[in-house]
C-alpha atoms as a PDB file:
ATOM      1  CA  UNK A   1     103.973  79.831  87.006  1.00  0.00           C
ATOM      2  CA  UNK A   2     104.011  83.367  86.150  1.00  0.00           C
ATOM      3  CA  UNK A   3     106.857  85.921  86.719  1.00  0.00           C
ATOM      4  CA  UNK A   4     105.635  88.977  88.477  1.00  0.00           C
ATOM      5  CA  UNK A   5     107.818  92.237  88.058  1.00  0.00           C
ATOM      6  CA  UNK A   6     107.908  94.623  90.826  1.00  0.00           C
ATOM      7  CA  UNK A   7     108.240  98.145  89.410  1.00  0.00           C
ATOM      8  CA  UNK A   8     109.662 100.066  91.617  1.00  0.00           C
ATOM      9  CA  UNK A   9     111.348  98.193  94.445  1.00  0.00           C
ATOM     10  CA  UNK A  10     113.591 100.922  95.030  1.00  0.00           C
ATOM     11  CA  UNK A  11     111.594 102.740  97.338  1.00  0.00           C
ATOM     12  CA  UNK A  12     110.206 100.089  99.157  1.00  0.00           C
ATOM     13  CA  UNK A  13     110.711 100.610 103.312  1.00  0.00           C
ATOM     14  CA  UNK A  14     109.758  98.402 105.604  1.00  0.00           C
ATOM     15  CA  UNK A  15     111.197 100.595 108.631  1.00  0.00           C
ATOM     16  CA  UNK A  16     108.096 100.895 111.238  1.00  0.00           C
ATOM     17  CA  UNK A  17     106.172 103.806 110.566  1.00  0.00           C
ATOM     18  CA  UNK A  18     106.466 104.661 114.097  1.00  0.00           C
ATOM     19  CA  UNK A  19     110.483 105.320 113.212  1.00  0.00           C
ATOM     20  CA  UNK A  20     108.875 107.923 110.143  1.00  0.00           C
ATOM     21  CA  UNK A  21     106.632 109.570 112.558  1.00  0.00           C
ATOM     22  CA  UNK A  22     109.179 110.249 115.161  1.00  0.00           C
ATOM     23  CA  UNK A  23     111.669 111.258 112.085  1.00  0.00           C
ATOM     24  CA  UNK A  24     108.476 113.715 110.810  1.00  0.00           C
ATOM     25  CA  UNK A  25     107.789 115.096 114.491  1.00  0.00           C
ATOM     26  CA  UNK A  26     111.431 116.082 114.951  1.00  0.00           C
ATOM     27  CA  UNK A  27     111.985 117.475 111.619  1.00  0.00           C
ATOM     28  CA  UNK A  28     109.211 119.720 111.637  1.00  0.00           C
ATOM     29  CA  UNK A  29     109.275 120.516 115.579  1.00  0.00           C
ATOM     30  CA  UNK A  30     106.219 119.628 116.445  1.00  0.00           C
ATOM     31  CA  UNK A  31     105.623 119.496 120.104  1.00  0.00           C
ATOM     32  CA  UNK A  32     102.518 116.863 120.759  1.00  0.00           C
ATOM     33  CA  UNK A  33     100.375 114.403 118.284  1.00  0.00           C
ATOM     34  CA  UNK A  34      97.788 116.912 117.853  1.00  0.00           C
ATOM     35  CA  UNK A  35     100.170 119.387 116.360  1.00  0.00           C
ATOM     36  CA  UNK A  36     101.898 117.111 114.004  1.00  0.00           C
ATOM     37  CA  UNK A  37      98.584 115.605 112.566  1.00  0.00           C
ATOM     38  CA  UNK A  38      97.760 119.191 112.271  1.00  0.00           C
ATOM     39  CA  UNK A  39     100.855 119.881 110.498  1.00  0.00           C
ATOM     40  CA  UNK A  40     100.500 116.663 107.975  1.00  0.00           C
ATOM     41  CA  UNK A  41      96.709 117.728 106.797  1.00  0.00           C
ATOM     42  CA  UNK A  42      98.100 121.075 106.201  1.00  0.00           C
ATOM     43  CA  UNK A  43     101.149 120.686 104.498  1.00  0.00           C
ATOM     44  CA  UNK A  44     100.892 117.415 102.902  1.00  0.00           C
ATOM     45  CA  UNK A  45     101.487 118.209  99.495  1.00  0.00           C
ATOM     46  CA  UNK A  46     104.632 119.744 100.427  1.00  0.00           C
ATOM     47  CA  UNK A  47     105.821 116.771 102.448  1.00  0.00           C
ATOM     48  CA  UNK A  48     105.475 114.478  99.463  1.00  0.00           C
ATOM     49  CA  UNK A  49     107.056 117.205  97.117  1.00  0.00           C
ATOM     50  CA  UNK A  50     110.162 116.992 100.228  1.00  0.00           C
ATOM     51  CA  UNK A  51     110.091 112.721  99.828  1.00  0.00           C
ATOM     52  CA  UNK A  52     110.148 112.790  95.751  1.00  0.00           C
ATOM     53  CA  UNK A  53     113.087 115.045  95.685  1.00  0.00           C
ATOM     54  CA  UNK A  54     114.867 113.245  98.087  1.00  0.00           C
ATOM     55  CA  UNK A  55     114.513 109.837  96.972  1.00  0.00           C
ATOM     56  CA  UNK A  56     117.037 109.075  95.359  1.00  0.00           C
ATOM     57  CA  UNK A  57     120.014 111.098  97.357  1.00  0.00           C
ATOM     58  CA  UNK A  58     120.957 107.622  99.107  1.00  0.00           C
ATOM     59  CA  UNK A  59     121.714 105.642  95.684  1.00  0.00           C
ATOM     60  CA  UNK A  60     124.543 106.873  94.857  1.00  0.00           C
ATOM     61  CA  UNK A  61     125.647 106.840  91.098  1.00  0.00           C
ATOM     62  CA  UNK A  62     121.955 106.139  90.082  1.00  0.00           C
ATOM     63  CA  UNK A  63     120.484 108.302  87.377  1.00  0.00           C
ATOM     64  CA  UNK A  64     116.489 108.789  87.029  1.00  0.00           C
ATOM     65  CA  UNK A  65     115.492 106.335  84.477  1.00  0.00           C
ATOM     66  CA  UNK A  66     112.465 106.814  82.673  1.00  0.00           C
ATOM     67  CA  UNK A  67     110.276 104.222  85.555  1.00  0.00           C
ATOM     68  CA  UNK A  68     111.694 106.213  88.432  1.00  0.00           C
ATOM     69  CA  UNK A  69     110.821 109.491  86.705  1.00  0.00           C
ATOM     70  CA  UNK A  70     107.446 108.404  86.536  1.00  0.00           C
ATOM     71  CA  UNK A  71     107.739 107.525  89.798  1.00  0.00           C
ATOM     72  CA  UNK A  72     108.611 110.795  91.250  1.00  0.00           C
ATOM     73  CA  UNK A  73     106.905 112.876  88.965  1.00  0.00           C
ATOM     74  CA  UNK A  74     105.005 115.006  91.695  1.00  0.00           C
ATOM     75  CA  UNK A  75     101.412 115.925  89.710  1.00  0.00           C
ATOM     76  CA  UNK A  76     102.995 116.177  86.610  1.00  0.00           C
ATOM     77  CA  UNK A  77     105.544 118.724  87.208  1.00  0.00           C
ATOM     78  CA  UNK A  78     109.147 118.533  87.397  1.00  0.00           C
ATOM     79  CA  UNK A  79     111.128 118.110  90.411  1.00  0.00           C
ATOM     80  CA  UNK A  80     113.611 120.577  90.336  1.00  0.00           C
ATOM     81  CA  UNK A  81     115.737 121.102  93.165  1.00  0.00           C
END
């Protein structure tokens, strides 16, 4: 039987998404559903620029090895803080 690899567990989450969306709608003070949505169409690329940069705050001691890199590379440039 064959050994499967997962590549990048580390940012597996298996919180509900309901938990992200309430996390999202407080963060960026957004008052009803219609607003956030808004908010997430128009500012998405930013959002997932805010998730790659932060991904790896809560592993403490853990340097960005070349798979995580890839990982978080955000359209081929940089992250920089």
């Amino acid at each position: 039987m064959p050994v499967f690899k997962m590549e990048y567990p580390t940012f597996t989450d298996f919180n509900p998404s309901c938990s992200l969306n309430a996390f999202l709608q407080a963060k960026f003070k957004t008052k009803n559903s219609h607003e956030y949505r808004y908010y997430l169409q128009h500012n998405a690329e930013n959002i997932q620029k805010y998730f790659a940069q932060n991904a790896l705050k809560d592993y403490k001691g853990c340097t960005v090895c070349p798979n995580c890199a890839k990982a978080l590379d955000f359209r081929g440039q940089p992250l920089t803080k």
